[in-house]
N, C-alpha and C. Protein backbone atom coordinates (compact mmCIF):
# COMPACT_ATOMS: atom_id res chain seq x y z
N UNK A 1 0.85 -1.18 0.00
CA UNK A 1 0.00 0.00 0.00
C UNK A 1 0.89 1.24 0.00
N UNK A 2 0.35 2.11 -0.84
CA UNK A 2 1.54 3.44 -1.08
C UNK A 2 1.21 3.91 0.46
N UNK A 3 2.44 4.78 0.86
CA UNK A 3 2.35 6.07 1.80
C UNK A 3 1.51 7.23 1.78
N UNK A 4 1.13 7.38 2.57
CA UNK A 4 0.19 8.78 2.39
C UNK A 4 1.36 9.89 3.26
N UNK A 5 1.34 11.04 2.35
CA UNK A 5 1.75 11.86 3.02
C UNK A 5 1.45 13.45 3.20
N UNK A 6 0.02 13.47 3.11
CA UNK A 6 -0.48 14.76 3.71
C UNK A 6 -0.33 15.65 3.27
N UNK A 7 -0.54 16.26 1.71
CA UNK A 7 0.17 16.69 1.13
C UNK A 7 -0.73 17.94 1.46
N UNK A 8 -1.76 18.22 1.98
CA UNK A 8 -2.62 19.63 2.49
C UNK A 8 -1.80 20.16 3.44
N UNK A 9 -1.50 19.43 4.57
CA UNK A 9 -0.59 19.66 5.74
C UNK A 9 0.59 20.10 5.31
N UNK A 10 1.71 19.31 4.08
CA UNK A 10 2.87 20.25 4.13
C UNK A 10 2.89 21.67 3.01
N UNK A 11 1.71 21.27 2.04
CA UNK A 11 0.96 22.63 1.29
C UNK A 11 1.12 23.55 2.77
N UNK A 12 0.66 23.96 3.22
CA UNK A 12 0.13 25.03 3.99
C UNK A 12 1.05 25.44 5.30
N UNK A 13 2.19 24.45 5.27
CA UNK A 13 3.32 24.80 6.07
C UNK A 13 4.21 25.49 5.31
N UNK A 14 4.57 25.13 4.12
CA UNK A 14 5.01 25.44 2.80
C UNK A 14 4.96 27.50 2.69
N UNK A 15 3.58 27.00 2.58
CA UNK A 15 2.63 28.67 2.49
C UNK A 15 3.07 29.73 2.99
N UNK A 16 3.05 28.85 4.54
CA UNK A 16 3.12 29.57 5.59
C UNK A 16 4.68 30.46 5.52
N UNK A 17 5.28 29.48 5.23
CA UNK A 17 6.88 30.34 5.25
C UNK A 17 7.50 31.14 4.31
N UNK A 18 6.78 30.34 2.90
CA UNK A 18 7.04 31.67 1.92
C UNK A 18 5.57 33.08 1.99
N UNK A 19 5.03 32.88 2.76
CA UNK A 19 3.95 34.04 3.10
C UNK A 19 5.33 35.10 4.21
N UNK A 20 5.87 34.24 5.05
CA UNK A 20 6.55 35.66 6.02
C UNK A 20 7.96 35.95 4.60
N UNK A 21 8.18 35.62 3.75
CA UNK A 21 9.65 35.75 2.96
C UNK A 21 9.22 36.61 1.97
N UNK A 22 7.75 36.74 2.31
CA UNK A 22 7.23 38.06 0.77
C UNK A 22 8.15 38.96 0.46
N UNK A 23 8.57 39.40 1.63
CA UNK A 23 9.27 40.97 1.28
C UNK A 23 11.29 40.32 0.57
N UNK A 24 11.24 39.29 0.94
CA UNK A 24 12.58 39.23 0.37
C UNK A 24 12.85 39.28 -1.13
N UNK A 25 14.03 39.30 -1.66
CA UNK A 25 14.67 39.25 -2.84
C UNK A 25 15.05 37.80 -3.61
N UNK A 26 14.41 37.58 -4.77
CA UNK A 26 15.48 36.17 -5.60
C UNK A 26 14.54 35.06 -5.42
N UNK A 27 15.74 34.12 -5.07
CA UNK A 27 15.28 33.00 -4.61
C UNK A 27 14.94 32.82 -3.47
N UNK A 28 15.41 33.59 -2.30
CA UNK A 28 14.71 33.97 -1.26
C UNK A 28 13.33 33.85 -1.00
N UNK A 29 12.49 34.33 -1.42
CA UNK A 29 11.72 34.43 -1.85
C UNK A 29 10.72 33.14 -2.52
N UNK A 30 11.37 32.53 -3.47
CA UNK A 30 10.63 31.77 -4.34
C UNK A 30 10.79 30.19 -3.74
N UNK A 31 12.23 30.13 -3.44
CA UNK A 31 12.27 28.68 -2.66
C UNK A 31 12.26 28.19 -1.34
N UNK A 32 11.89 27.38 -1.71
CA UNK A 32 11.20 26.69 -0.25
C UNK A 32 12.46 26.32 0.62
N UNK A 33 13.57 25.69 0.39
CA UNK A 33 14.36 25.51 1.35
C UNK A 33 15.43 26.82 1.92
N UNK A 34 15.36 27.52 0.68
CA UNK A 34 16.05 28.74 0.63
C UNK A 34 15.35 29.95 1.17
N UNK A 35 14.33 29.74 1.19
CA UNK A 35 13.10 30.85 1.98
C UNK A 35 13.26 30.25 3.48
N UNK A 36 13.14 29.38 3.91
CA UNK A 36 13.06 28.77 4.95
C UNK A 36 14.47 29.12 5.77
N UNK A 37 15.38 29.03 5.23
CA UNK A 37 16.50 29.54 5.67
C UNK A 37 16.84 30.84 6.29
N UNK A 38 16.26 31.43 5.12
CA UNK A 38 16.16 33.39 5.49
C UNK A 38 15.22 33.52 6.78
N UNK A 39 14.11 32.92 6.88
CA UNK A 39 13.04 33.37 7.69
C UNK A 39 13.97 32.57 9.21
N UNK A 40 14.52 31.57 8.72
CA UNK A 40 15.04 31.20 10.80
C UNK A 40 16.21 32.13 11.21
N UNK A 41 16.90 32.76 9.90
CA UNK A 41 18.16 33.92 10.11
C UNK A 41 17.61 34.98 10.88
N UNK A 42 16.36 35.35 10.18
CA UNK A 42 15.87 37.05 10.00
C UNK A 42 15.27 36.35 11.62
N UNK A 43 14.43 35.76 12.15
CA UNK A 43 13.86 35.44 13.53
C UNK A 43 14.88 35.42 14.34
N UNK A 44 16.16 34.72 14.06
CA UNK A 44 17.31 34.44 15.30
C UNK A 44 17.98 36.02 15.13
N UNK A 45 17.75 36.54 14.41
CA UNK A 45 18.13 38.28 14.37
C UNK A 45 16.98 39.33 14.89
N UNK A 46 15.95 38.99 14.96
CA UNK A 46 15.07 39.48 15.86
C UNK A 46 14.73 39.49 17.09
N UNK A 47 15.16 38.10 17.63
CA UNK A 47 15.85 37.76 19.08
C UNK A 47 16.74 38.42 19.73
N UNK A 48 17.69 38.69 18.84
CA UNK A 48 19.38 38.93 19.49
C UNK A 48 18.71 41.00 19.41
N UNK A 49 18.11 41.18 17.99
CA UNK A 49 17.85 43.00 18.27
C UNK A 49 16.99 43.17 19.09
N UNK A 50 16.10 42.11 20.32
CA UNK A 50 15.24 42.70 20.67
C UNK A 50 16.39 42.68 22.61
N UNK A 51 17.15 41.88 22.33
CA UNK A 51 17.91 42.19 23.69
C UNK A 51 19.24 43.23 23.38
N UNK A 52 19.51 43.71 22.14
CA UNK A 52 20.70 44.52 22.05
C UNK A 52 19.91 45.85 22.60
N UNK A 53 18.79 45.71 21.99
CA UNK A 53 18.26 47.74 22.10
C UNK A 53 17.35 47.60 23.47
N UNK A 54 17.39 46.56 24.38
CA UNK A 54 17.79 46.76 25.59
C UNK A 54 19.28 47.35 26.59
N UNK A 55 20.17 46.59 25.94
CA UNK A 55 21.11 46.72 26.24
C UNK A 55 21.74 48.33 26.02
N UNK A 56 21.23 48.96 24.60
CA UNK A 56 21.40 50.29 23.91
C UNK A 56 20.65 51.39 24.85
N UNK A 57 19.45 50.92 25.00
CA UNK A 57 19.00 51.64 25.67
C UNK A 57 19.05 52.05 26.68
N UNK A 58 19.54 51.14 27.96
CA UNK A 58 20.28 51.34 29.29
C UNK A 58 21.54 51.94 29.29
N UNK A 59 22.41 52.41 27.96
CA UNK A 59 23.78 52.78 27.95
C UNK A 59 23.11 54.62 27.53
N UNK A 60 22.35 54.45 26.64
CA UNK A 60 22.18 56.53 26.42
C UNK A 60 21.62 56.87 27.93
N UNK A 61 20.34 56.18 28.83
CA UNK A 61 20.41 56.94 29.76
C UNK A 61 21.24 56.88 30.45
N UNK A 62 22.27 56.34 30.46
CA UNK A 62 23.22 56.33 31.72
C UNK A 62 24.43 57.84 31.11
N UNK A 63 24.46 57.79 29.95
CA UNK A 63 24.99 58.81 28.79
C UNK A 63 24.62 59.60 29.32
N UNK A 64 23.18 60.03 29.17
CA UNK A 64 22.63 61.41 29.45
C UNK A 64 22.34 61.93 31.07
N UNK A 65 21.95 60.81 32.05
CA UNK A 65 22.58 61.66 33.22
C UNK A 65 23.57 61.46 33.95
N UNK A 66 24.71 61.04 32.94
CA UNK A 66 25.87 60.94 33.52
C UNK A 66 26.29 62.56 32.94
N UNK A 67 25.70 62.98 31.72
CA UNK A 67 26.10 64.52 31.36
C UNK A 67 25.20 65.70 32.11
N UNK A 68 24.18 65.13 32.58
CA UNK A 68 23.16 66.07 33.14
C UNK A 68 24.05 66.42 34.74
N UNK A 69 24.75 64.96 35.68
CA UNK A 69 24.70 65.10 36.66
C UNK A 69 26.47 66.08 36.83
N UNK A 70 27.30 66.18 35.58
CA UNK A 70 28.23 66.71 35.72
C UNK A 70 28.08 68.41 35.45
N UNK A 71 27.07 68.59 34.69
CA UNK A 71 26.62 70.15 34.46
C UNK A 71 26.46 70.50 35.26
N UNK A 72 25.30 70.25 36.39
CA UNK A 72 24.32 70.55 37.48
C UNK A 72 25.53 70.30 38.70
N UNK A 73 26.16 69.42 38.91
CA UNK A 73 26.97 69.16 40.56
C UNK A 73 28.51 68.55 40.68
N UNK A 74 28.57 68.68 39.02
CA UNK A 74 30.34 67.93 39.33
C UNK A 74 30.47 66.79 40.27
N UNK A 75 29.55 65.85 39.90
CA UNK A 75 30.06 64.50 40.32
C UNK A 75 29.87 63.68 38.92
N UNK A 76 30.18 62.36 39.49
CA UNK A 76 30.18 61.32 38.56
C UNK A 76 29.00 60.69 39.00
N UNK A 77 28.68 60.19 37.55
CA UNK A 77 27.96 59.28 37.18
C UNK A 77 27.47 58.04 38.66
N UNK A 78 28.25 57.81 38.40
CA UNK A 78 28.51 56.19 39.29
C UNK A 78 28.72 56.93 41.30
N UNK A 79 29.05 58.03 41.52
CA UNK A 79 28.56 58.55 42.68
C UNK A 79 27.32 59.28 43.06
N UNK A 80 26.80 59.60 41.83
CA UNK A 80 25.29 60.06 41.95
C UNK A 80 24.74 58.85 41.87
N UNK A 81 24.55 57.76 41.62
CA UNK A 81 24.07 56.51 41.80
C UNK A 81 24.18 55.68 43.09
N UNK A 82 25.25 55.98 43.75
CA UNK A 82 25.58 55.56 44.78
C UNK A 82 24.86 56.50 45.83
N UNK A 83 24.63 57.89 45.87
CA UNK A 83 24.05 58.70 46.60
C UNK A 83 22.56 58.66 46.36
N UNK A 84 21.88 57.94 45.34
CA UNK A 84 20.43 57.67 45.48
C UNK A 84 20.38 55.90 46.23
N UNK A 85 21.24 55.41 45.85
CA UNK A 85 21.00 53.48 46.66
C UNK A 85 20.97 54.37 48.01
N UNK A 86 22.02 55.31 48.67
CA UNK A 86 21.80 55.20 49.92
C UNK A 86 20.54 55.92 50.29
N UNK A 87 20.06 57.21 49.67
CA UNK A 87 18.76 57.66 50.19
C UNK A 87 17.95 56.78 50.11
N UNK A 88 17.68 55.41 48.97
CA UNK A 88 16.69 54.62 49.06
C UNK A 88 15.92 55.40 47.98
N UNK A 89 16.29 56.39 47.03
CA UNK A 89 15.45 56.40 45.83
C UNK A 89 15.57 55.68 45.26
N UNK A 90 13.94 55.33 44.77
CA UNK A 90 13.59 54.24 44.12
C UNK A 90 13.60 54.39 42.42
N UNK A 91 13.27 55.72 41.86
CA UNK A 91 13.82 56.18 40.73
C UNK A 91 14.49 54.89 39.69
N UNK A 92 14.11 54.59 38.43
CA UNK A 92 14.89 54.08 38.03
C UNK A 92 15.32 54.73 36.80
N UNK A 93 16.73 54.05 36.16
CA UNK A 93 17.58 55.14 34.87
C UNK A 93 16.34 55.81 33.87
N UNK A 94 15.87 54.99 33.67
CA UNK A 94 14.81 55.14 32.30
C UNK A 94 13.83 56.76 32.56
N UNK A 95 13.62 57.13 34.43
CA UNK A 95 12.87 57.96 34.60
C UNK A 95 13.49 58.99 34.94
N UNK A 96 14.83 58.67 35.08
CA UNK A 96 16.05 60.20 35.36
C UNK A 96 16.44 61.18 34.07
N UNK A 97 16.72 59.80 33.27
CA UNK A 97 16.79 59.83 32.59
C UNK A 97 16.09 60.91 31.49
N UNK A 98 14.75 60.97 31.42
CA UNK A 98 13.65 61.81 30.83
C UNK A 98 13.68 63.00 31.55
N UNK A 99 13.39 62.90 33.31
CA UNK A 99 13.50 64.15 33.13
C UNK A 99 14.80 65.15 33.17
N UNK A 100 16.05 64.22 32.94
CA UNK A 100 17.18 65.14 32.59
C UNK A 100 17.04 65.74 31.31
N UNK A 101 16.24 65.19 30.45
CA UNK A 101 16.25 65.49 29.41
C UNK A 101 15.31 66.79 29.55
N UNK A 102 14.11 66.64 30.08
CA UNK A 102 13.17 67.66 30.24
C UNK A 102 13.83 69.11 31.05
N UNK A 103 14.47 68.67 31.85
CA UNK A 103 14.35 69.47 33.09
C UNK A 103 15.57 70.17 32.28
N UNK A 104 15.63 71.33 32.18
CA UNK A 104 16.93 72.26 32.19
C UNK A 104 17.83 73.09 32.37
N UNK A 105 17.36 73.20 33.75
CA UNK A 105 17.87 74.15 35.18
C UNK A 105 18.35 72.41 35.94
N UNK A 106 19.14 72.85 36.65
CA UNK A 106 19.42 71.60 37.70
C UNK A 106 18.29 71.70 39.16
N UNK A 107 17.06 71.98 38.60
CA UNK A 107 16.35 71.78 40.37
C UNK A 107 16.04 70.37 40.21
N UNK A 108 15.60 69.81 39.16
CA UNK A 108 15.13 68.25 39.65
C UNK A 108 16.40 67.55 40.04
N UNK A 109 17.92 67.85 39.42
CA UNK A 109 19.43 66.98 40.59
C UNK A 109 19.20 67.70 42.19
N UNK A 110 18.66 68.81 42.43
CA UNK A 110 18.66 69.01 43.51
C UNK A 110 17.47 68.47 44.63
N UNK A 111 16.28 68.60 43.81
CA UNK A 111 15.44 67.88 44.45
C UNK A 111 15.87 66.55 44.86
N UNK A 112 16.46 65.89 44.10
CA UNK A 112 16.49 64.38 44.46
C UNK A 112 17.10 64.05 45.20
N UNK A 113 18.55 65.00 44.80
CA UNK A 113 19.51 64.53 46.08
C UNK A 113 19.66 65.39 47.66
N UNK A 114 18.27 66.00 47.49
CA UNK A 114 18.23 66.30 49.00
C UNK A 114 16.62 65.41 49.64
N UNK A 115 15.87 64.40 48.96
CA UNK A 115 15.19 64.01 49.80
C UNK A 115 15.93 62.84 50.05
């Protein structure tokens, strides 16, 4: 008795992968093992950019009030950090961050580091 092998089921898996490879170029595009290829590259590269521009993103705010906190009080970076662990501000980079950006007088470095 011949094999059956489902040929709706791998139709539509098939589909499925040259449906996400639309936007590519060539054979990319057109073949199935070669489409299939691109689409597990372009995903394992969507993985790795979705933890780099984490990583990116924790380095500009530390950038920007590491420049905010030397305008406003002539310290460093890494001692204005150390002087909020000990007050116990809870503040995190992402929200200093903004309003260093906002703020452009130094009262919000002063506010903070006197409560």
């Amino acid at each position: 008795m011949p094999r059956s092998k489902n040929i709706v089921a791998s139709k539509k898996r098939r589909k499925k992968i040259l449906k996400h490879v639309k936007g590519c170029y060539g054979a990319k595009r057109r073949s199935y093992t070669i489409a299939k290829n691109t689409l597990e590259k372009s995903l394992l590269n969507a993985y790795i950019g979705r933890k780099r521009k984490k990583r990116d993103y924790r380095r500009l705010w530390i950038l920007r009030i590491n420049a905010y906190v030397r305008k406003f009080s002539k310290i460093s970076y890494s001692k204005f950090i150390y002087l909020l662990k000990k007050k116990n501000n809870k503040l995190n980079r992402k929200v200093i961050s903004y309003f260093s950006t906002e703020c452009k007088t130094g009262l919000f470095l002063k506010r903070i580091l006197k409560s």
